[in-house]
Protein backbone atom coordinates (compact mmCIF):
# COMPACT_ATOMS: atom_id res chain seq x y z
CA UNK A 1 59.91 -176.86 -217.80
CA UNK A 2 56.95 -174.77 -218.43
CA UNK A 3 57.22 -171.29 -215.25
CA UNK A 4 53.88 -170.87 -212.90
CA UNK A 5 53.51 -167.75 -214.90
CA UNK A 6 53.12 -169.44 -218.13
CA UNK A 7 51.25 -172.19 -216.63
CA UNK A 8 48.66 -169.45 -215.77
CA UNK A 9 49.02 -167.71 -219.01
CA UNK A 10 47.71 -171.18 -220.75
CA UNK A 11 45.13 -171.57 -218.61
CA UNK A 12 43.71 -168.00 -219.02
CA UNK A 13 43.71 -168.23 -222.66
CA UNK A 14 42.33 -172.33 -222.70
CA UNK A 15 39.05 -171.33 -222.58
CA UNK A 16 38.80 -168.31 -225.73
CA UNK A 17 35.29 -166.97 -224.79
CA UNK A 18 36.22 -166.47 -221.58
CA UNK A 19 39.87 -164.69 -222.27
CA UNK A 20 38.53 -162.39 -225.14
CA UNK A 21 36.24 -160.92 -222.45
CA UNK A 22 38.94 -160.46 -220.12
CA UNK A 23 41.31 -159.20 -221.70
CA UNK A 24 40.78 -155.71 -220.66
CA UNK A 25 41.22 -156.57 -216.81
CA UNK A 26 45.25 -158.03 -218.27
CA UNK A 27 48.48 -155.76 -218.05
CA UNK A 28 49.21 -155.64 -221.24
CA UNK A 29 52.82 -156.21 -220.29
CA UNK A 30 51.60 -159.74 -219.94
CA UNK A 31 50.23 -159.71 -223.80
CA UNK A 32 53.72 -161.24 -224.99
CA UNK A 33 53.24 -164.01 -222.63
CA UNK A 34 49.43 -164.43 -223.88
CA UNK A 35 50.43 -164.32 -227.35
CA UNK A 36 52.73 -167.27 -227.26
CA UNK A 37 50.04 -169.42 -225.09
CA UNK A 38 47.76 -168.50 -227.05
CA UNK A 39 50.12 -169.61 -230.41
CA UNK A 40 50.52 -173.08 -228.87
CA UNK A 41 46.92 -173.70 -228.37
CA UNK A 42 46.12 -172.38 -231.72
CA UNK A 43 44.09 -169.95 -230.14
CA UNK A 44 43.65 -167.90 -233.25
CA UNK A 45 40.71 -165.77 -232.27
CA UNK A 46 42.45 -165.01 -228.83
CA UNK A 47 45.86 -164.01 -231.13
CA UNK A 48 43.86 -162.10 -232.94
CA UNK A 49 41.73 -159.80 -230.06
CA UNK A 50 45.64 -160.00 -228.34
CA UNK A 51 47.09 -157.86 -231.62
CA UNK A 52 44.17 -155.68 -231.87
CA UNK A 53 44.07 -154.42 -227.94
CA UNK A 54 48.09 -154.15 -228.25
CA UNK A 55 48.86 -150.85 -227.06
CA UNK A 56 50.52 -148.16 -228.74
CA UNK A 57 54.13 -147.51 -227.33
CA UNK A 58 55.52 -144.11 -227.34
CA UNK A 59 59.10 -144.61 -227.17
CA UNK A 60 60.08 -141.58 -225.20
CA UNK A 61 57.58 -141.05 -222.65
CA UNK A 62 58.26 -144.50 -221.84
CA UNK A 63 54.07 -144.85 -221.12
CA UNK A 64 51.78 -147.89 -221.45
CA UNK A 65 48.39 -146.84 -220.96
CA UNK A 66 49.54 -144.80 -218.11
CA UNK A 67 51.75 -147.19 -217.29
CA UNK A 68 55.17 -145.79 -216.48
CA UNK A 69 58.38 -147.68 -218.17
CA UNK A 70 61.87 -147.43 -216.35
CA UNK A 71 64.87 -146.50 -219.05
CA UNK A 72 67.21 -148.15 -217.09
CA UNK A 73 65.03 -151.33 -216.40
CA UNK A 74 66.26 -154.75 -218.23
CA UNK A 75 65.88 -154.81 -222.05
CA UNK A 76 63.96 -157.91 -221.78
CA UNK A 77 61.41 -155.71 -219.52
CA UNK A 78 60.62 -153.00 -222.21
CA UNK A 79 57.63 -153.39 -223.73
CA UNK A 80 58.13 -152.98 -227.21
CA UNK A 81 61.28 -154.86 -227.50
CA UNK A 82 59.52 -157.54 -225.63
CA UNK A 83 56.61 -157.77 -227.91
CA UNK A 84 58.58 -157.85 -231.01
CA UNK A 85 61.18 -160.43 -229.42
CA UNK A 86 58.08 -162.63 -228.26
CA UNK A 87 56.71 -162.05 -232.29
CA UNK A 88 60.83 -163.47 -233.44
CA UNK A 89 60.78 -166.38 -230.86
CA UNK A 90 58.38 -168.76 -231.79
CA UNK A 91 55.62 -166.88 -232.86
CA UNK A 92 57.26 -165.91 -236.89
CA UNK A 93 55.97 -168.92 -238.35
CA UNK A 94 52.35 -168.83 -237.46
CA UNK A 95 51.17 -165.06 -238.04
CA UNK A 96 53.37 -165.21 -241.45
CA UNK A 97 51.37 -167.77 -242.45
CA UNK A 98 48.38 -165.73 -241.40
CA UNK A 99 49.18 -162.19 -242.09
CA UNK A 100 46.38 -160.49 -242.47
CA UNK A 101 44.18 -160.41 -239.21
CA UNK A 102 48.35 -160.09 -236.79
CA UNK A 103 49.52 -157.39 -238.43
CA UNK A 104 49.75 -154.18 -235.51
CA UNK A 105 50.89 -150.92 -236.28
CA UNK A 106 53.03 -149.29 -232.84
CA UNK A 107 52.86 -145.66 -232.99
CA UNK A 108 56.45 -144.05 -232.27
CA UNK A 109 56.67 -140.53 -231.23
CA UNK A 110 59.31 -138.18 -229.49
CA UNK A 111 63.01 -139.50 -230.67
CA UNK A 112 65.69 -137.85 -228.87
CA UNK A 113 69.98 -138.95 -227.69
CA UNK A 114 68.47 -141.02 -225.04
CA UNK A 115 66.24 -143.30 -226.48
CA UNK A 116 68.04 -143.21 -230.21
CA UNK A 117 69.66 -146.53 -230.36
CA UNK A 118 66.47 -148.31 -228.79
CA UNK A 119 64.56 -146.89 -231.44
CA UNK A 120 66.19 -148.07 -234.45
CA UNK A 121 66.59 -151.41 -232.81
CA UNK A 122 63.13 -151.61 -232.70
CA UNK A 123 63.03 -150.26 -236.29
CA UNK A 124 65.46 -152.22 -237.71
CA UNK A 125 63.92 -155.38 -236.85
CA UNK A 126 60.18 -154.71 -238.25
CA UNK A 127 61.29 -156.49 -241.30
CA UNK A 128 60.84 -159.85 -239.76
CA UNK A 129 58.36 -158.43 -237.09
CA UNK A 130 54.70 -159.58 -237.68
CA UNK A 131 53.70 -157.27 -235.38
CA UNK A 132 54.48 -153.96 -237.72
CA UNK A 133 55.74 -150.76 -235.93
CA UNK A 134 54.51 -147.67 -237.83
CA UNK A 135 55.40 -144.32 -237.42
CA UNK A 136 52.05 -142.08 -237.62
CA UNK A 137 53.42 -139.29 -235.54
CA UNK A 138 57.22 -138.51 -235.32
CA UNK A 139 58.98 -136.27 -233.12
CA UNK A 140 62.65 -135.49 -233.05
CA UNK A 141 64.37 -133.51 -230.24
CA UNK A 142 67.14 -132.80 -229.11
CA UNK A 143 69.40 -135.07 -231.63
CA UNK A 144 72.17 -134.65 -234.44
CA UNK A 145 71.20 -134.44 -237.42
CA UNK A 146 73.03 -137.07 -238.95
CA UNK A 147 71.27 -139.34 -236.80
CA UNK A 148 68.08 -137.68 -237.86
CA UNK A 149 68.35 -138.64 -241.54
CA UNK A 150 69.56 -141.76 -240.77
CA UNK A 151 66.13 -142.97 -238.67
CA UNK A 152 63.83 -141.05 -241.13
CA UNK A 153 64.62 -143.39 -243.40
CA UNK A 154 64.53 -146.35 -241.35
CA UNK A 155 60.15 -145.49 -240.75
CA UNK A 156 57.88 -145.52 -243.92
CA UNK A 157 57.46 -141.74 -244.15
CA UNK A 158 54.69 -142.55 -246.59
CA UNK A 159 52.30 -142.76 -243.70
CA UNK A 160 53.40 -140.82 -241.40
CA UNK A 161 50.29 -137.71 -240.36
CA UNK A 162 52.78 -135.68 -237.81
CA UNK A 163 56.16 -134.79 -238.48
CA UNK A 164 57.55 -132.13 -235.32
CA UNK A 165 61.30 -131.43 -235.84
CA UNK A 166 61.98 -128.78 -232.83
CA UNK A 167 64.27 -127.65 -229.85
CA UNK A 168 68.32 -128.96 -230.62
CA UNK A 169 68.14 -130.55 -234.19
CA UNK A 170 70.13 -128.38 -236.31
CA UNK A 171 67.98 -128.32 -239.15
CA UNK A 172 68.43 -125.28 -241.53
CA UNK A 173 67.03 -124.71 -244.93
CA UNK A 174 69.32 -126.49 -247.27
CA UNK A 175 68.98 -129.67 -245.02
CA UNK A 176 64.89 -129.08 -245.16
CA UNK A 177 65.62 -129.23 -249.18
CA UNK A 178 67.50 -132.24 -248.64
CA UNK A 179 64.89 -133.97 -246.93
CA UNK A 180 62.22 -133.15 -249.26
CA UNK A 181 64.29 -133.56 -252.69
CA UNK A 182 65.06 -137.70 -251.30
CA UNK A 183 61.48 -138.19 -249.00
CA UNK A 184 58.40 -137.85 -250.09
CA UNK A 185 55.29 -137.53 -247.44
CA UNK A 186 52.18 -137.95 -249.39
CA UNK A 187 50.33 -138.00 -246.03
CA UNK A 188 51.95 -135.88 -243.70
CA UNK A 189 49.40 -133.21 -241.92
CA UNK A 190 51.03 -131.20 -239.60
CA UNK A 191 54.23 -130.55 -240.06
CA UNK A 192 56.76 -128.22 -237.23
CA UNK A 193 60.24 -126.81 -238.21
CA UNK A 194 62.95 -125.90 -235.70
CA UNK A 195 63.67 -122.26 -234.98
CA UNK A 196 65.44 -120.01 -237.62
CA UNK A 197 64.65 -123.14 -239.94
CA UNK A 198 64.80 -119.77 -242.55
CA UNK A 199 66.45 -116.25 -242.26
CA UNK A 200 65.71 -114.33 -244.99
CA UNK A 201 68.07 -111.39 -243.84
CA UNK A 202 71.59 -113.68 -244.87
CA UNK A 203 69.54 -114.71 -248.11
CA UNK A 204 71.46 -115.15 -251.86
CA UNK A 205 69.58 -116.03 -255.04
CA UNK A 206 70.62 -119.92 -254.52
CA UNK A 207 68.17 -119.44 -250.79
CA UNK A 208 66.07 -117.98 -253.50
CA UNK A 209 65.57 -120.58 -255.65
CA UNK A 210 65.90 -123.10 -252.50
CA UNK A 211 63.03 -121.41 -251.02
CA UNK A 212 61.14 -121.90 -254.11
CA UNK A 213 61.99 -125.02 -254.17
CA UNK A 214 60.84 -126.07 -250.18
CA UNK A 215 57.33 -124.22 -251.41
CA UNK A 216 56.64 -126.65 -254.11
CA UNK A 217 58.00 -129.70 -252.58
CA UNK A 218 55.09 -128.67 -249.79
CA UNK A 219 52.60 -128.05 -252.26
CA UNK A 220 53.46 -132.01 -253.36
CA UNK A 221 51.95 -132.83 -249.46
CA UNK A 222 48.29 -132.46 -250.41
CA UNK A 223 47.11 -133.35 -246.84
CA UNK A 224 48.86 -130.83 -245.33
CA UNK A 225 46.70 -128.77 -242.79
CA UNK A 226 48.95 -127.80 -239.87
CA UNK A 227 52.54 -125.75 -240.28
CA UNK A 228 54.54 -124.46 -237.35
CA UNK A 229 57.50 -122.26 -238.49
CA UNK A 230 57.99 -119.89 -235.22
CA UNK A 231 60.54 -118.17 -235.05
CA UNK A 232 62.11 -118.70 -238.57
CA UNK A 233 63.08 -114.93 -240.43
CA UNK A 234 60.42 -115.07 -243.47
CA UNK A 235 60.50 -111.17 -243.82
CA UNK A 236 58.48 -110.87 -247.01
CA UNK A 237 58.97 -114.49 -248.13
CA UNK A 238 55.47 -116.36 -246.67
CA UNK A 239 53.61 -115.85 -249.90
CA UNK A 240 56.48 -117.67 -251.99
CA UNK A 241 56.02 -120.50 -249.33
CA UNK A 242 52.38 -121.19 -248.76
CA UNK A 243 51.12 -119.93 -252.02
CA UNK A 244 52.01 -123.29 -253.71
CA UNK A 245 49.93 -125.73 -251.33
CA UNK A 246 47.14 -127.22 -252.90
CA UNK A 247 45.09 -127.63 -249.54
CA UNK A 248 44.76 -124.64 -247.30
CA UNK A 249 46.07 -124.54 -243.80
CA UNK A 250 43.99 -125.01 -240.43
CA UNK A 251 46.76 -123.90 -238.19
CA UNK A 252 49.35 -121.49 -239.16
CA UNK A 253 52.01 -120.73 -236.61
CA UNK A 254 54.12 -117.66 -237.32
CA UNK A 255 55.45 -116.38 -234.32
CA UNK A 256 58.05 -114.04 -234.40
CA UNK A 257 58.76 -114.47 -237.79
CA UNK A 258 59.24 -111.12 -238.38
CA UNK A 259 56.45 -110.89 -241.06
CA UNK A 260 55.76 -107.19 -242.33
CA UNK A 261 52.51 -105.54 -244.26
CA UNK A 262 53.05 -107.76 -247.26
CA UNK A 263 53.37 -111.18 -245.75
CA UNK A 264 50.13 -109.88 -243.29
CA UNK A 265 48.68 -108.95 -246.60
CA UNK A 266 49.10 -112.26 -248.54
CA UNK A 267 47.47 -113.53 -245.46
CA UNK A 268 44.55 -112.08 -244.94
CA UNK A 269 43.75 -112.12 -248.97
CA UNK A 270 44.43 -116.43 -249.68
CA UNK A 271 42.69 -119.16 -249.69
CA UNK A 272 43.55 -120.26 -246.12
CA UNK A 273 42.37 -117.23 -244.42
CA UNK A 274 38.83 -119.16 -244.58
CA UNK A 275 39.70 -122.12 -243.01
CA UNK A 276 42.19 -121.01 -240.44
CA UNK A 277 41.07 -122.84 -237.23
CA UNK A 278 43.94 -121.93 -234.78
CA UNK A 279 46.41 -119.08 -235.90
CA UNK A 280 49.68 -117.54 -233.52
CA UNK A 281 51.25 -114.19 -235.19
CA UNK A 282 53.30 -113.65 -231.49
CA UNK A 283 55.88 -111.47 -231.33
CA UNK A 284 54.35 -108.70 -234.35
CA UNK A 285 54.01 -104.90 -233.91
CA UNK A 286 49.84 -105.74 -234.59
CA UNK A 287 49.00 -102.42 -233.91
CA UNK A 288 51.72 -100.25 -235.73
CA UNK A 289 52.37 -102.80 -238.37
CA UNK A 290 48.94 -104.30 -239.76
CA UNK A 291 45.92 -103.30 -237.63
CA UNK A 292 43.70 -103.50 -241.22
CA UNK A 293 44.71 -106.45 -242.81
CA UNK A 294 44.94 -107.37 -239.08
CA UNK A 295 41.08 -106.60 -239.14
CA UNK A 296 40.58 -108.44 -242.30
CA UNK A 297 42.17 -111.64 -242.05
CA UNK A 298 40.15 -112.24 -238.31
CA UNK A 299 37.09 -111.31 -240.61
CA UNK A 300 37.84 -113.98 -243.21
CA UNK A 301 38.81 -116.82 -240.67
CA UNK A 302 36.09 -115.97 -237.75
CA UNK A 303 34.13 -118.24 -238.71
CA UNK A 304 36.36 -121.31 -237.99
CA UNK A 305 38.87 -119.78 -235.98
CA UNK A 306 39.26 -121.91 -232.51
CA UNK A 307 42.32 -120.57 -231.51
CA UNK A 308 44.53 -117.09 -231.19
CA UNK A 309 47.76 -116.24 -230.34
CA UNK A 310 48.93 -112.61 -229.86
CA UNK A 311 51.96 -112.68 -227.16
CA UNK A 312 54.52 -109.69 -226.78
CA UNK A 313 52.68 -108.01 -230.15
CA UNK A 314 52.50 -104.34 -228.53
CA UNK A 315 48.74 -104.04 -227.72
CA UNK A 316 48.13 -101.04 -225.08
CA UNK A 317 45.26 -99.72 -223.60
CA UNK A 318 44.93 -97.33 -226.53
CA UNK A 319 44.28 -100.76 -228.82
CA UNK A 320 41.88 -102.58 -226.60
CA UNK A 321 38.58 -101.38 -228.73
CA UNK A 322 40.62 -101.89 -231.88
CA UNK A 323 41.15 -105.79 -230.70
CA UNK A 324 37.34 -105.98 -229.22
CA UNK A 325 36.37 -104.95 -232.86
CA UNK A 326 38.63 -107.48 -234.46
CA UNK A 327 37.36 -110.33 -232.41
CA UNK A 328 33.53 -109.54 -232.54
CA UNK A 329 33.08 -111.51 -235.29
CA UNK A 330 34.95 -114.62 -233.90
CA UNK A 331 31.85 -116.55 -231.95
CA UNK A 332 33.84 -119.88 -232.16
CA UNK A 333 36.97 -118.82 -230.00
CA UNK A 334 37.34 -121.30 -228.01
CA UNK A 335 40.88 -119.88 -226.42
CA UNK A 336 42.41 -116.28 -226.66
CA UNK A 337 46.40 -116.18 -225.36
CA UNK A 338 47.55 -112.33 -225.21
CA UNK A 339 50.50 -112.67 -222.63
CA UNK A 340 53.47 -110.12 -222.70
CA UNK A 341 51.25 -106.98 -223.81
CA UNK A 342 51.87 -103.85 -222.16
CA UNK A 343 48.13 -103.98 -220.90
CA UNK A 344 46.83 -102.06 -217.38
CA UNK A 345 44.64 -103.87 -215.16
CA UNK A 346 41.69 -102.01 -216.23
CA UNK A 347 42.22 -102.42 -219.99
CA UNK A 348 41.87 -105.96 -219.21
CA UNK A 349 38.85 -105.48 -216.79
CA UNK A 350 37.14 -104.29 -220.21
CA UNK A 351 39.16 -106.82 -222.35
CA UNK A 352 37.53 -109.80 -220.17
CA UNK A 353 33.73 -107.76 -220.02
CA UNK A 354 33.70 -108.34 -223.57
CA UNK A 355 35.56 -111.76 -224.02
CA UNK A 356 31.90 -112.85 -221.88
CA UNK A 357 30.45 -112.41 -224.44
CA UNK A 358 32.33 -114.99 -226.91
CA UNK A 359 29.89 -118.18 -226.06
CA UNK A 360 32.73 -121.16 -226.76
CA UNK A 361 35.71 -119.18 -224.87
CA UNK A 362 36.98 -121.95 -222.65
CA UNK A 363 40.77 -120.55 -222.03
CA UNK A 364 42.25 -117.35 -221.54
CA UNK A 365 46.22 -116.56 -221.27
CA UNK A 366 46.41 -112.85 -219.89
CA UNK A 367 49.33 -110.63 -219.20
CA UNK A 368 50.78 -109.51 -215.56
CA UNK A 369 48.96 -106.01 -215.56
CA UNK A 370 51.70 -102.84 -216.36
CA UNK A 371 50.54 -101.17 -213.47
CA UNK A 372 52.01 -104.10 -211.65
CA UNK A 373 55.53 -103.69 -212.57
CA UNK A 374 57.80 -100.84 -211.63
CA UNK A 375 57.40 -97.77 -213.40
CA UNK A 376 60.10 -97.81 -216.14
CA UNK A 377 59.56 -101.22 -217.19
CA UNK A 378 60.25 -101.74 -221.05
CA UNK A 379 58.66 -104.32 -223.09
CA UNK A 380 58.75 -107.05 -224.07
CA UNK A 381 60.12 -108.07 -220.73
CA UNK A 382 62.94 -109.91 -220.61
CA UNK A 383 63.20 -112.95 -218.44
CA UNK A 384 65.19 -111.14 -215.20
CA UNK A 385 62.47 -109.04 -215.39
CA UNK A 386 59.76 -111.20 -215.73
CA UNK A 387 58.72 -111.68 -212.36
CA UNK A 388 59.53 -108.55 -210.64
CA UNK A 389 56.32 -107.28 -210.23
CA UNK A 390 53.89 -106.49 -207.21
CA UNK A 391 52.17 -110.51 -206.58
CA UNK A 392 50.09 -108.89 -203.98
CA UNK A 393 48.55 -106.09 -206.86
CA UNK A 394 48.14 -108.96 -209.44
CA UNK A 395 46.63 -111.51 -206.93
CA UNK A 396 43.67 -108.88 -206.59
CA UNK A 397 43.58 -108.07 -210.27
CA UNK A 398 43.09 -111.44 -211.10
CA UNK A 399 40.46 -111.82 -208.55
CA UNK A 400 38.06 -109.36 -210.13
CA UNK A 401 39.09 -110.56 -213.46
CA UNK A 402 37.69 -114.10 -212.31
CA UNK A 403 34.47 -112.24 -210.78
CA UNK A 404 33.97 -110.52 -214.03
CA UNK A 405 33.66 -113.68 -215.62
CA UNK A 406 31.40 -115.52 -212.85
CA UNK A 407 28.89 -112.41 -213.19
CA UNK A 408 28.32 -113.37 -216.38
CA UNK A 409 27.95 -116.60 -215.31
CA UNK A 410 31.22 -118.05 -217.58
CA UNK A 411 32.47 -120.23 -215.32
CA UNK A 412 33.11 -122.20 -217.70
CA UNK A 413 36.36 -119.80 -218.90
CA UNK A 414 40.10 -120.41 -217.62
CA UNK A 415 41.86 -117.35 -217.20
CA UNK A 416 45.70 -117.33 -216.20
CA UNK A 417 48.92 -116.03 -216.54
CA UNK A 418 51.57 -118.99 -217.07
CA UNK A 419 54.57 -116.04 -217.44
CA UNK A 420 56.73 -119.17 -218.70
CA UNK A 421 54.41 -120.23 -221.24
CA UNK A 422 51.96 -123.49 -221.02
CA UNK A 423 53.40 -127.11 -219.23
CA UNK A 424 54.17 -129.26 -222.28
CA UNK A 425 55.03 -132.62 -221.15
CA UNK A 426 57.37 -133.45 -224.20
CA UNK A 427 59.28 -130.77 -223.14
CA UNK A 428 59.64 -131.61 -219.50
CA UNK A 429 60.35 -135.29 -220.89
CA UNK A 430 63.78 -134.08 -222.17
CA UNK A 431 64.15 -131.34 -220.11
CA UNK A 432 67.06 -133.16 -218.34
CA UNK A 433 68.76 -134.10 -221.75
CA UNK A 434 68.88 -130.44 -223.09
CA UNK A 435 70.21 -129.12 -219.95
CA UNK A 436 72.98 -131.64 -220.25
CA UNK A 437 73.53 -130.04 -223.60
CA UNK A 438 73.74 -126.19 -223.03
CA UNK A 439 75.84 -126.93 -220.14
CA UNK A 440 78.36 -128.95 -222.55
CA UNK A 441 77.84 -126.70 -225.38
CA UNK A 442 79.09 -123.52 -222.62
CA UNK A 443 81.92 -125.63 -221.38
CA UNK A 444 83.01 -125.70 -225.17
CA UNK A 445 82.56 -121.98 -225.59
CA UNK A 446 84.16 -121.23 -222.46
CA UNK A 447 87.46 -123.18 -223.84
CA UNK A 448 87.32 -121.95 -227.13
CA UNK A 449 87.29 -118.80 -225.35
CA UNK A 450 90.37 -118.90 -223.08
CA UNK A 451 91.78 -121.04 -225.65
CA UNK A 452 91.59 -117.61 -228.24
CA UNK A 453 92.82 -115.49 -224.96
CA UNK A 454 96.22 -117.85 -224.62
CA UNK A 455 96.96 -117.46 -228.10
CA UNK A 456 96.49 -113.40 -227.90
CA UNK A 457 98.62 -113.36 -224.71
């Protein structure tokens, strides 16, 4: 006995002119039902409008064209699973007869602990799908690393554009060898390695030749563009790692990577100083350290360069002309983030007079002023610290910051302060998750802890 829902679902689709023009006005958590209405009639043009308007899922965030899904709602009532269980039940027969025009690639993005086993459900059953899930973008947070070889190999890395390993996955050099030495990603784009991914400092001559090794297996990814290694120890090492890629970088992310004049150097003199559209070198002594290869790697990439990063690298009053020089020629900027420098409110009055003058500046990340913290302060500032400082004083600094640039008449610019760094919503997605896990990982410590005292005692 046929449900009023389906009943409606076969008249909708009866007439195919009609329900290829509508579909936009459907929920598409009502394609599944469409789809096997639309298989009975032999409504193949419908089927085939129905597979191309199928939206991309992204596992974690649990959103459907803005459409929020519950986690703890019915399995039957998540979407993916229900569009690949509609596909097995019913549906097999006729688009594997006509493959070509049914086939849909689902994007999957942001794997963590809580959605895991979903995931590879899903994954595992694409074999007998017809409509194909296809990872182009792949994140993986907060999981084991066991588990994040195991579902690596359940995608097709050979299309896969994004590949962002960050936060909790344990993922240290030899295991980044690993992964290389048994996957290959001839398409991969951007790729982002977990912190201390590398530390140079407990290095043998097997890292050596490992490191080596990682180089050339990246210089194998010829459509690599984007790398993000912050916070990974490469202390004289960069060159051995970016001078074998065949295609030079767009974005280069080296924050506090404790690079020194060689690595800055090797920078500023290759082949992807040119093309270098968004660059962060946070958390480097720019000043004392570099300030003319500084000078000369801005030179080479101004051009392109949309993007620039330069938090907690020491820049004081005494530097502001230096940095005004070094971003002259940069007329593309299009967003300048400086927070955590020891600057005073009127170094950054003539900071933002010039920024004005940069014609595609849209965003600007500036510090707390110094003059707004107590006397004594050190930097950088460490968290307690962070927000001890007069609100009052930077309330009205940041006013005539913000009437500095509507003088000009750049409006157009966003100036702020986020002390605790930009809202990232993949972040605030598992936020819950990795708070679960420091506060297991500190009961552990704690009873390793008194479990060490007992046995002194």
């Amino acid at each position: 006995m046929k449900s009023l829902r389906f009943i409606s679902a076969e008249a909708f689709v009866s007439n195919a002119e009609f329900a290829r023009k509508s579909l936009g006005c459907v929920a598409h958590n009502l394609f599944p039902l469409l789809f096997k209405a639309s298989y009975l009639l032999e409504q193949g043009e419908v089927i085939h409008d129905l597979v191309e308007n199928w939206p991309l899922v992204d596992f974690n965030m649990g959103k459907l064209l803005g459409t929020t899904v519950d986690y703890q709602e019915d399995l039957s009532h998540r979407t993916c699973l229900v569009c690949l269980e509609s596909c097995l039940t019913g549906l097999r027969d006729y688009v594997l007869n006509h493959p070509s025009p049914y086939v849909k690639r689902l994007k999957v993005v942001d794997l963590t602990e809580r959605n895991y086993e979903l995931v590879v459900q899903a994954l595992l059953k694409k074999c007998y799908c017809p409509l194909k899930i296809c990872c182009v973008a792949f994140r993986s947070d907060n999981l084991a690393l066991q588990k994040f070889f195991y579902i690596i190999k359940l995608i097709d890395p050979s299309l896969l554009r994004k590949l962002e390993i960050v936060h909790n996955v344990r993922l240290e050099m030899e295991h980044l060898e690993i992964l290389f030495n048994s996957i290959h990603f001839p398409l991969l784009m951007s790729l982002t390695l977990p912190a201390r991914t590398f530390n140079v400092r407990r290095f043998t001559a097997t890292d050596e030749r490992m490191l080596t090794n990682i180089g050339e297996k990246m210089g194998e990814m010829t459509q690599l563009t984007e790398l993000s290694m912050s916070f990974s120890i490469l202390t004289g090492r960069i060159q051995k790692l970016l001078s074998p890629l065949k295609t030079p970088l767009k974005m280069l992310d080296v924050s506090n990577c404790s690079l020194n004049h060689a690595d800055m150097a090797y920078l500023a003199n290759s082949f992807h100083a040119n093309h270098l559209e968004a660059l962060d070198l946070s958390g480097h002594n720019i000043p004392d350290l570099y300030p003319s290869v500084f000078f000369k790697l801005l030179s080479h990439s101004s051009s392109v360069l949309r993007s620039l990063t330069l938090e907690d690298c020491n820049i004081q009053d005494t530097h502001v002309n230096m940095l005004i020089l070094g971003l002259s020629p940069c007329q593309k900027l299009q967003e300048f983030k400086f927070l955590g420098n020891p600057l005073s409110s009127q170094a950054l009055k003539h900071l933002f007079t010039f920024l004005c003058e940069l014609p595609m500046l849209k965003n600007v990340e500036f510090p707390v002023p110094r003059d707004c913290y107590p006397i004594g302060i050190t930097y950088p500032i460490d968290d307690a610290s962070l927000c001890r400082f007069d609100h009052q004083k930077y309330e009205s600094v940041a006013e005539q910051l913000n009437l500095i640039l509507l003088q000009a008449n750049r409006e157009d610019v966003k100036a702020s302060t986020p002390l605790f760094g930009s809202y990232d919503a993949a972040v605030q997605e598992t936020n819950n998750e990795l708070g679960a896990y420091l506060i297991k990982s500190f009961k552990e410590t704690l009873e390793k802890f008194t479990t060490s005292l007992n046995k002194i005692s």
